[in-house]
PDB file of N, CA and C in Angstrom:
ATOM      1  N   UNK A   1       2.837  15.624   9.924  1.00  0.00           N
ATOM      2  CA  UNK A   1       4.107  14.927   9.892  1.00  0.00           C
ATOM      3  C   UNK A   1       4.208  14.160   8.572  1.00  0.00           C
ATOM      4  N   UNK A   2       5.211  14.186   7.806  1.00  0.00           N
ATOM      5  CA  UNK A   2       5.641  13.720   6.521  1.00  0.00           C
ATOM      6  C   UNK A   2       6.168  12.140   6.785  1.00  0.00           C
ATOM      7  N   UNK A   3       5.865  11.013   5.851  1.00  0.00           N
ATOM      8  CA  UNK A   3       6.184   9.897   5.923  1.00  0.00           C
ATOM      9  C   UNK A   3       6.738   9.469   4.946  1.00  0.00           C
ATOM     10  N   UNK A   4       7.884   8.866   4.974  1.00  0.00           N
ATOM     11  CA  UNK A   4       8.812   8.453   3.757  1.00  0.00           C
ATOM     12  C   UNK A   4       7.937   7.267   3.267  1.00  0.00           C
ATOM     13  N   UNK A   5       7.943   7.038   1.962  1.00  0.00           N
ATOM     14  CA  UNK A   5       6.909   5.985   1.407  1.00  0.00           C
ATOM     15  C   UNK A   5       8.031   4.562   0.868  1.00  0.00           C
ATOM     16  N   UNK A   6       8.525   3.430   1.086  1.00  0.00           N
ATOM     17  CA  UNK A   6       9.378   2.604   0.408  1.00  0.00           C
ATOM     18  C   UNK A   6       9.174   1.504  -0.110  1.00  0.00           C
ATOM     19  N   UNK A   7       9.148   1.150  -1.484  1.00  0.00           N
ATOM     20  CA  UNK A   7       7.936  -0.107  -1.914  1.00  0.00           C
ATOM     21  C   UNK A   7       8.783  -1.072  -1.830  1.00  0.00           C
ATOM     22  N   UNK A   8       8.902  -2.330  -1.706  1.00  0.00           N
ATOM     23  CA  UNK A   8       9.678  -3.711  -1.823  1.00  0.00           C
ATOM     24  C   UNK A   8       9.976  -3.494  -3.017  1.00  0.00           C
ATOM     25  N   UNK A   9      10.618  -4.332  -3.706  1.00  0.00           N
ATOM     26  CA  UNK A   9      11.243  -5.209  -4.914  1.00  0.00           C
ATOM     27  C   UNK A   9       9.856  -5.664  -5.524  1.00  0.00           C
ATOM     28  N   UNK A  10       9.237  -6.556  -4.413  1.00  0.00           N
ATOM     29  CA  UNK A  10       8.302  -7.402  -4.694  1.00  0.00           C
ATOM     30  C   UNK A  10       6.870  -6.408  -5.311  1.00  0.00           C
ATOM     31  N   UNK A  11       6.952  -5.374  -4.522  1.00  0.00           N
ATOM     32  CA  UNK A  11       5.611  -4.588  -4.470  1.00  0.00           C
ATOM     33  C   UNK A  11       5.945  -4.012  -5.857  1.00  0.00           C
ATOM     34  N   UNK A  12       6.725  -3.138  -5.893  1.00  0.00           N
ATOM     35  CA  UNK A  12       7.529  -2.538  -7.426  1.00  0.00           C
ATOM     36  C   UNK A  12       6.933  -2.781  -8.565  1.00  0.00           C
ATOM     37  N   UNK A  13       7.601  -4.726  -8.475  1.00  0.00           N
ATOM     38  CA  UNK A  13       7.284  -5.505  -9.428  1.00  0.00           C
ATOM     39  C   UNK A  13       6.103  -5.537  -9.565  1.00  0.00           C
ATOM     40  N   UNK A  14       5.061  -5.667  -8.970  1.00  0.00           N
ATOM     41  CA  UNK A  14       3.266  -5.918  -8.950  1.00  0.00           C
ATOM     42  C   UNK A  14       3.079  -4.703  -9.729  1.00  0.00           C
ATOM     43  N   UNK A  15       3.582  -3.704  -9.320  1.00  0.00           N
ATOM     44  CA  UNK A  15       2.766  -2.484  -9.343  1.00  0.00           C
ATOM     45  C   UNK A  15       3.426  -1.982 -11.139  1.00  0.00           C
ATOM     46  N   UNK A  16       4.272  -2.652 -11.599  1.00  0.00           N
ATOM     47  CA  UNK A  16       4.382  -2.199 -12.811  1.00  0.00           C
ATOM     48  C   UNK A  16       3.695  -2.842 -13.523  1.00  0.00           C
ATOM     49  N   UNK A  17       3.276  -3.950 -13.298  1.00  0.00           N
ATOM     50  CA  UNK A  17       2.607  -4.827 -14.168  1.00  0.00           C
ATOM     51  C   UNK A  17       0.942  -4.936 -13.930  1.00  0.00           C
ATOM     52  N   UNK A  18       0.895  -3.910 -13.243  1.00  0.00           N
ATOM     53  CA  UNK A  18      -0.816  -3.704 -13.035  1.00  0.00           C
ATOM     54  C   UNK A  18      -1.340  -2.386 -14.557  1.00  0.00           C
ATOM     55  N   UNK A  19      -2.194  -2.843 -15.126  1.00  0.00           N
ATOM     56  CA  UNK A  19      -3.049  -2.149 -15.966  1.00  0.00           C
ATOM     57  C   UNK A  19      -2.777  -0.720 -15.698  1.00  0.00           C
ATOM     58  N   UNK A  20      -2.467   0.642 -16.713  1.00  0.00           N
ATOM     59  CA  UNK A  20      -2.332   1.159 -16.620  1.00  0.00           C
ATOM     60  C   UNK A  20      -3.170   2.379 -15.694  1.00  0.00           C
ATOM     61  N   UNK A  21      -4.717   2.638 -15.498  1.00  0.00           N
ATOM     62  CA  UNK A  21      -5.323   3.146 -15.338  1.00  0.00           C
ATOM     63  C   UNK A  21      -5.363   3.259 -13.698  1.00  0.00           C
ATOM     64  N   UNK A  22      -5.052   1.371 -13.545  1.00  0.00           N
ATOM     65  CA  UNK A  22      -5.115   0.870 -11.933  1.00  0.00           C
ATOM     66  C   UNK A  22      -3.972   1.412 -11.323  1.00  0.00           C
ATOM     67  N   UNK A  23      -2.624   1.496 -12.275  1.00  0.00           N
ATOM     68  CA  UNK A  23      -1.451   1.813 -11.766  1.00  0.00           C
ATOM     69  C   UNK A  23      -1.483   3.066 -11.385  1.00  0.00           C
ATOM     70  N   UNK A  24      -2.047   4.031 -12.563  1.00  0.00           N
ATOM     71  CA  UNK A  24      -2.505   5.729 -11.471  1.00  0.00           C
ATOM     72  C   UNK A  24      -3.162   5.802 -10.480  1.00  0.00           C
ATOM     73  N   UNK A  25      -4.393   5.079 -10.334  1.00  0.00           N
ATOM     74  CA  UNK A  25      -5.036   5.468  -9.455  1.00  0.00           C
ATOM     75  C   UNK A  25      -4.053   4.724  -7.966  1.00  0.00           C
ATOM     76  N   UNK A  26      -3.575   3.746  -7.839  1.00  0.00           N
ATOM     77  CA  UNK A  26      -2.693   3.347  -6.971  1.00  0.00           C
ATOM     78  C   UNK A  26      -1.492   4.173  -6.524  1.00  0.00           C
ATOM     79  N   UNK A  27      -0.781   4.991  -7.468  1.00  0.00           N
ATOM     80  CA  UNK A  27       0.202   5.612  -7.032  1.00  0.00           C
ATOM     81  C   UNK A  27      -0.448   6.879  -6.731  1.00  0.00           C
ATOM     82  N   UNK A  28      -1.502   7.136  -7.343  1.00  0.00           N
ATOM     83  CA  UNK A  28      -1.978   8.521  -6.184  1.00  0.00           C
ATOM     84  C   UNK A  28      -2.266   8.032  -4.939  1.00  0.00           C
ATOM     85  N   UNK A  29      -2.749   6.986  -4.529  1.00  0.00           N
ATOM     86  CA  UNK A  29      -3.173   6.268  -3.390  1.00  0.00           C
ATOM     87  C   UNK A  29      -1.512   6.389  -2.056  1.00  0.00           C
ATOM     88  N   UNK A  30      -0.708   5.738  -2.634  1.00  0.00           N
ATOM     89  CA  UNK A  30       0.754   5.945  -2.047  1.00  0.00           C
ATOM     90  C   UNK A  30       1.026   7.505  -1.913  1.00  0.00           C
ATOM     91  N   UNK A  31       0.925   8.116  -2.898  1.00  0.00           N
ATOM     92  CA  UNK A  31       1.523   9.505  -2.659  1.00  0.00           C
ATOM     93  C   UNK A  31       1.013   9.957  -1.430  1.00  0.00           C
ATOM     94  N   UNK A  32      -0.139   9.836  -1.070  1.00  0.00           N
ATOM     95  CA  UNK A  32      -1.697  10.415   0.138  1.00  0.00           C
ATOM     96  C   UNK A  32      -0.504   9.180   1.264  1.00  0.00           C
ATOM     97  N   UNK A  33      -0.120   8.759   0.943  1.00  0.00           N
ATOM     98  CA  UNK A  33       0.195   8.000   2.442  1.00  0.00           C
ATOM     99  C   UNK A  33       1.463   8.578   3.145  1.00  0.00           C
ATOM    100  N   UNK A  34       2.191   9.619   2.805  1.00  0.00           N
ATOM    101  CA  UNK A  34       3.304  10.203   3.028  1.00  0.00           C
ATOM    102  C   UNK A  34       2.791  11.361   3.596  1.00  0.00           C
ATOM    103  N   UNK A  35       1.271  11.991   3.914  1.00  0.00           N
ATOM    104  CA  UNK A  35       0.656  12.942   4.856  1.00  0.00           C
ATOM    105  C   UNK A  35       0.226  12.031   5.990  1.00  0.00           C
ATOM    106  N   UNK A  36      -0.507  11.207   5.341  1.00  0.00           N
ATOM    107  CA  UNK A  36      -1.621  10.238   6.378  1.00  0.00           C
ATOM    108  C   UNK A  36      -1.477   8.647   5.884  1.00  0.00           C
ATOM    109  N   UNK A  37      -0.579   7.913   7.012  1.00  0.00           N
ATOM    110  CA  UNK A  37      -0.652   6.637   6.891  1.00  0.00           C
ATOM    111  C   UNK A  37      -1.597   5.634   7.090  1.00  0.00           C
ATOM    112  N   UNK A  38      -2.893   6.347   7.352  1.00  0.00           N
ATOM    113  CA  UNK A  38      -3.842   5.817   8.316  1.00  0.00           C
ATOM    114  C   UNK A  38      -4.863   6.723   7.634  1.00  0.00           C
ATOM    115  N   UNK A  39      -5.314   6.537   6.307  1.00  0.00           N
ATOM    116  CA  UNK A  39      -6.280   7.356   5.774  1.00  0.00           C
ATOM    117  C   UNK A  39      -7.458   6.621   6.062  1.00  0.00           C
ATOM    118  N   UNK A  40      -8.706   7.483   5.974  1.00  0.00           N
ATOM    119  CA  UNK A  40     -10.002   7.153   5.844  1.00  0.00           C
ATOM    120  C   UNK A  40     -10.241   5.604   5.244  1.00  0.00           C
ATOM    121  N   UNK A  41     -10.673   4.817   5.807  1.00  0.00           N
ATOM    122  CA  UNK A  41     -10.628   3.397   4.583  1.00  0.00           C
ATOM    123  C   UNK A  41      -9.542   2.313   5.238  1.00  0.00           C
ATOM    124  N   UNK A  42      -8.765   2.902   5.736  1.00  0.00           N
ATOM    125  CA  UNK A  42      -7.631   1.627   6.020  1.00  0.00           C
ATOM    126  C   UNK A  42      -7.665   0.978   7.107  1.00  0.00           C
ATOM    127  N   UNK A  43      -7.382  -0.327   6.580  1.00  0.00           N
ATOM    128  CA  UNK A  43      -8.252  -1.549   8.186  1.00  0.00           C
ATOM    129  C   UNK A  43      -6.429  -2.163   8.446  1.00  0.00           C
ATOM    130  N   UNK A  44      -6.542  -2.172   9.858  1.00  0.00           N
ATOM    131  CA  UNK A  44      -5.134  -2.769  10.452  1.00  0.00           C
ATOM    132  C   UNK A  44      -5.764  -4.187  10.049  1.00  0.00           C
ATOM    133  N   UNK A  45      -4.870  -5.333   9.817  1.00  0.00           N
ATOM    134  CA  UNK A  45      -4.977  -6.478   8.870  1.00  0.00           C
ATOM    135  C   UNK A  45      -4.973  -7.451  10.546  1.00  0.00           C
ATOM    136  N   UNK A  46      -5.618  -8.259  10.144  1.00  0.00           N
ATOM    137  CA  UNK A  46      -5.696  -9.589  11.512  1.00  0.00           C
ATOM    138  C   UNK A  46      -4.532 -10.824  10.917  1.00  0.00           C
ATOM    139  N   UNK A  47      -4.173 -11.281  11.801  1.00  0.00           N
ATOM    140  CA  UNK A  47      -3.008 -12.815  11.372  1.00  0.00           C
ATOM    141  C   UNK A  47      -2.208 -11.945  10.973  1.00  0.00           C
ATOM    142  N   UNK A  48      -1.990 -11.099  11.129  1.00  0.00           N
ATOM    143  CA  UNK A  48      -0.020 -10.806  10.042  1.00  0.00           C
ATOM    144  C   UNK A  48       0.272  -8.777  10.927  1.00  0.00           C
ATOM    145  N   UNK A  49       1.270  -8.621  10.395  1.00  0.00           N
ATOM    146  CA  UNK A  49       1.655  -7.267  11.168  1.00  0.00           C
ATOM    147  C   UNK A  49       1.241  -5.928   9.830  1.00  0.00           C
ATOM    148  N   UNK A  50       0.777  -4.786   9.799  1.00  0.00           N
ATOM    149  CA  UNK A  50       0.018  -4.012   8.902  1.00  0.00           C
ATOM    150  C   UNK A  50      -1.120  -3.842   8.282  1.00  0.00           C
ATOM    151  N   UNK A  51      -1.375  -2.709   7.702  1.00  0.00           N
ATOM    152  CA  UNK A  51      -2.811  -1.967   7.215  1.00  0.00           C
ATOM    153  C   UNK A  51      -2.704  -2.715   5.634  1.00  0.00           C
ATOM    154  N   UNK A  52      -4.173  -2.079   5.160  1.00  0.00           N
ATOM    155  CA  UNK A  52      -4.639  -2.437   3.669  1.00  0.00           C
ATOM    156  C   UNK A  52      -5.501  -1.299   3.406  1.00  0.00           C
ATOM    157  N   UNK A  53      -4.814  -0.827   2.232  1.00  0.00           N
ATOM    158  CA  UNK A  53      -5.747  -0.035   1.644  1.00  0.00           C
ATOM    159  C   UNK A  53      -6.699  -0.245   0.450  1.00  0.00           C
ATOM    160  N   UNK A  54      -7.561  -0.560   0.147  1.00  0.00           N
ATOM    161  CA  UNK A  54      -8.369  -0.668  -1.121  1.00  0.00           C
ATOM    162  C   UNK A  54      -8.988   0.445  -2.358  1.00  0.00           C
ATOM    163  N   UNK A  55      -8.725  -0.218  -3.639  1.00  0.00           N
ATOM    164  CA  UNK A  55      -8.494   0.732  -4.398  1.00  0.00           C
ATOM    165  C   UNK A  55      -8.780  -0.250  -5.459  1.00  0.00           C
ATOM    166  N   UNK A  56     -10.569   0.375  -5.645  1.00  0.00           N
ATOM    167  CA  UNK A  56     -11.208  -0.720  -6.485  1.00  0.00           C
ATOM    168  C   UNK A  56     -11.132  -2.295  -6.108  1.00  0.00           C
ATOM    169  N   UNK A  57     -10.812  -3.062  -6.678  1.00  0.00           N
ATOM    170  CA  UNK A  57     -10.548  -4.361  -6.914  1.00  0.00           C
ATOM    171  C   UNK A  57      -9.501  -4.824  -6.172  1.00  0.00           C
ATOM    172  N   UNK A  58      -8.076  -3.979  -6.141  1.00  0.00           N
ATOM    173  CA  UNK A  58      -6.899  -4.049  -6.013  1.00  0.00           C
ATOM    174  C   UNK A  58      -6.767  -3.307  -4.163  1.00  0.00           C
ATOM    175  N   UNK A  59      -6.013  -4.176  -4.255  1.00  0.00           N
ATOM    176  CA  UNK A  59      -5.487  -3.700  -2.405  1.00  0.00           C
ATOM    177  C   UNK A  59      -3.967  -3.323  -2.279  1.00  0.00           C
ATOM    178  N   UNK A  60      -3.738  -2.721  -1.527  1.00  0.00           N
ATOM    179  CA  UNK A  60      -2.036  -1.997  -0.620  1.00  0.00           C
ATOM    180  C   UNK A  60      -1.820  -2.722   0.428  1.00  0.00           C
ATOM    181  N   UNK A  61      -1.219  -3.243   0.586  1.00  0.00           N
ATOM    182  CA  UNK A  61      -0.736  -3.864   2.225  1.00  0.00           C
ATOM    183  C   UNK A  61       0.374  -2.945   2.586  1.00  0.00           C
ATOM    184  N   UNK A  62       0.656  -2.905   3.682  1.00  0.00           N
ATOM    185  CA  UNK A  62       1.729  -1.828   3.766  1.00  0.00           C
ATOM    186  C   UNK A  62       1.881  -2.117   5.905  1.00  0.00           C
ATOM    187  N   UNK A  63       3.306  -1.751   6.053  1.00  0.00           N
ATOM    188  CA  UNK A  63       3.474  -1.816   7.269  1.00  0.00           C
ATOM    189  C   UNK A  63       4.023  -0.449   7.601  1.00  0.00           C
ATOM    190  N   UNK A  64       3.968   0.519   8.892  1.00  0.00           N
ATOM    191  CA  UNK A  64       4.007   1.507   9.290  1.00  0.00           C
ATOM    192  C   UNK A  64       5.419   1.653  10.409  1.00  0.00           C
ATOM    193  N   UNK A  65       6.386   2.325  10.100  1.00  0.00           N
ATOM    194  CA  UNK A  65       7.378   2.304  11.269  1.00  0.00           C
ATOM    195  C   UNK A  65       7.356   3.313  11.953  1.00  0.00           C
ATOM    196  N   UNK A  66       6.972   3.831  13.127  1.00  0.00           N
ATOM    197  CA  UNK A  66       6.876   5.211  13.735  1.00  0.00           C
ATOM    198  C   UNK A  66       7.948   5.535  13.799  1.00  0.00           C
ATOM    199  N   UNK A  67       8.726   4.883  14.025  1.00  0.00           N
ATOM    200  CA  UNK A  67      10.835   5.389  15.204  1.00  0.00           C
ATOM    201  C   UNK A  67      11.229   6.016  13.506  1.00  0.00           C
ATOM    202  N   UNK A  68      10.896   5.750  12.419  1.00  0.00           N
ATOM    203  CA  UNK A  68      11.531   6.083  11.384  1.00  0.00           C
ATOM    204  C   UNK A  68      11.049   6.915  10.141  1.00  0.00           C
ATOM    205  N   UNK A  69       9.482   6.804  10.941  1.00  0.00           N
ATOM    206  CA  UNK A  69       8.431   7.856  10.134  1.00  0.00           C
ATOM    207  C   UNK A  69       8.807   7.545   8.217  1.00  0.00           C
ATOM    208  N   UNK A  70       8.293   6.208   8.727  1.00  0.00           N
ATOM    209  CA  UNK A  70       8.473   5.517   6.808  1.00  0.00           C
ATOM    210  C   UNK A  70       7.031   4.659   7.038  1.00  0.00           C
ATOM    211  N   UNK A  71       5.974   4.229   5.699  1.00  0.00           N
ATOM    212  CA  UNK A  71       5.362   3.588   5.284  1.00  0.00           C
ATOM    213  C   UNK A  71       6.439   2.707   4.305  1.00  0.00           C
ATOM    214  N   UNK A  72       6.119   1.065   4.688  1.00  0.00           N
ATOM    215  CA  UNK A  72       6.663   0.241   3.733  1.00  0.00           C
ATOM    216  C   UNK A  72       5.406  -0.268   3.046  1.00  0.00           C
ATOM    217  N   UNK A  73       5.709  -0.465   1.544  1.00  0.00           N
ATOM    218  CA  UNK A  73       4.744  -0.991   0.853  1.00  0.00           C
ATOM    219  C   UNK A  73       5.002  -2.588   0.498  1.00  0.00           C
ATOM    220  N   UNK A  74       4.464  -3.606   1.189  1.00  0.00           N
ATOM    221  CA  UNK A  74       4.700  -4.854   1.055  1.00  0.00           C
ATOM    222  C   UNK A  74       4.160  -5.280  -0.166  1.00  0.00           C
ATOM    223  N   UNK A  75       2.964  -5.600  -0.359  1.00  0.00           N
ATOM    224  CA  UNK A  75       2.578  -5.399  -1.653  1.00  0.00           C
ATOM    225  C   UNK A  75       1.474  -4.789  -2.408  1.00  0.00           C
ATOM    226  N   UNK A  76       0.812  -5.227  -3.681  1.00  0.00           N
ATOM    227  CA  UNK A  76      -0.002  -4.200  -4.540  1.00  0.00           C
ATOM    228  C   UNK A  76      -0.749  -5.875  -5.591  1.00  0.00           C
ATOM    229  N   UNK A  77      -1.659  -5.937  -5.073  1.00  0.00           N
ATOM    230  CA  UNK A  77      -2.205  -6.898  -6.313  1.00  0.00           C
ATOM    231  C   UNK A  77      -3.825  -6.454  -6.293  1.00  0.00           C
ATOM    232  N   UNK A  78      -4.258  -7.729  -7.013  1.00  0.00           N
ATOM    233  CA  UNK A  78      -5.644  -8.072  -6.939  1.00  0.00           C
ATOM    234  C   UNK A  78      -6.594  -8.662  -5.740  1.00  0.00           C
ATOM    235  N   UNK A  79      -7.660  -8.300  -4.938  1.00  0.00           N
ATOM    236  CA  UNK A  79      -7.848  -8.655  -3.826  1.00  0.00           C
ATOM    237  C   UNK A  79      -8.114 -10.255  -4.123  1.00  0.00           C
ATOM    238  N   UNK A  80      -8.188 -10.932  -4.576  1.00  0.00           N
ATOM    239  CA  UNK A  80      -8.162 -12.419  -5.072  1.00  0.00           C
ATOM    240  C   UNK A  80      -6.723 -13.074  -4.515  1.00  0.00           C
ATOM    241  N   UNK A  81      -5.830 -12.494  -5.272  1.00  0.00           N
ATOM    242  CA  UNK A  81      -4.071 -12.536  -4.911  1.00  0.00           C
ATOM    243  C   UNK A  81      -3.675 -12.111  -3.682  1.00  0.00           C
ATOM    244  N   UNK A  82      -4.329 -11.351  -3.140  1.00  0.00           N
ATOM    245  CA  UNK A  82      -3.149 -10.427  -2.244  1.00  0.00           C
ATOM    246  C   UNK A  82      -2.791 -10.753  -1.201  1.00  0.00           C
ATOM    247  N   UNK A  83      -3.772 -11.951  -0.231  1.00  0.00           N
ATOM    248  CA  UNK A  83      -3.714 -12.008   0.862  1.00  0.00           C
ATOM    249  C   UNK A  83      -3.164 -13.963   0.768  1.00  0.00           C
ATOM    250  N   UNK A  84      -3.202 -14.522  -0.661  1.00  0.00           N
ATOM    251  CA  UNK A  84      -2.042 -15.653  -0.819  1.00  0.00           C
ATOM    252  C   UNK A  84      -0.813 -15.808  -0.234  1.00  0.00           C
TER     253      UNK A  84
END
């Protein structure tokens, strides 16, 4: 089953301004989430609603809608930042 992928404003913004190298390896990371929202690696998050994916240093938060078969991408930082 195919999953529409939709990043915030907010996430967008992170994700352009992340180092170039980090920014590929991250958007291959998203692309893989439009087969499998729930890849190998991804922990449902405690205190708040959605998963995290990790990728190096840098983490994905992201919330899952089944009724609409979309991944939202909340945000994209540094694991230091992300959970601020």
């Amino acid at each position: 089953m195919t999953y529409t992928v939709y990043l915030k404003k907010s996430a967008e913004k992170e994700l352009k301004d992340l180092p170039e190298d980090v920014h590929d390896r991250i958007v291959k990371q998203l692309l893989a989430l439009k087969g499998d929202p729930r890849p190998r690696g991804s922990k449902k998050l405690r205190g708040r609603e959605g998963y995290r994916i990790r990728v190096g240093d840098y983490r994905i938060l992201y919330v899952i809608d089944e009724s609409k078969k979309m991944v939202e991408i909340v945000s994209v930082a540094h694991r230091r930042k992300i959970y601020r």
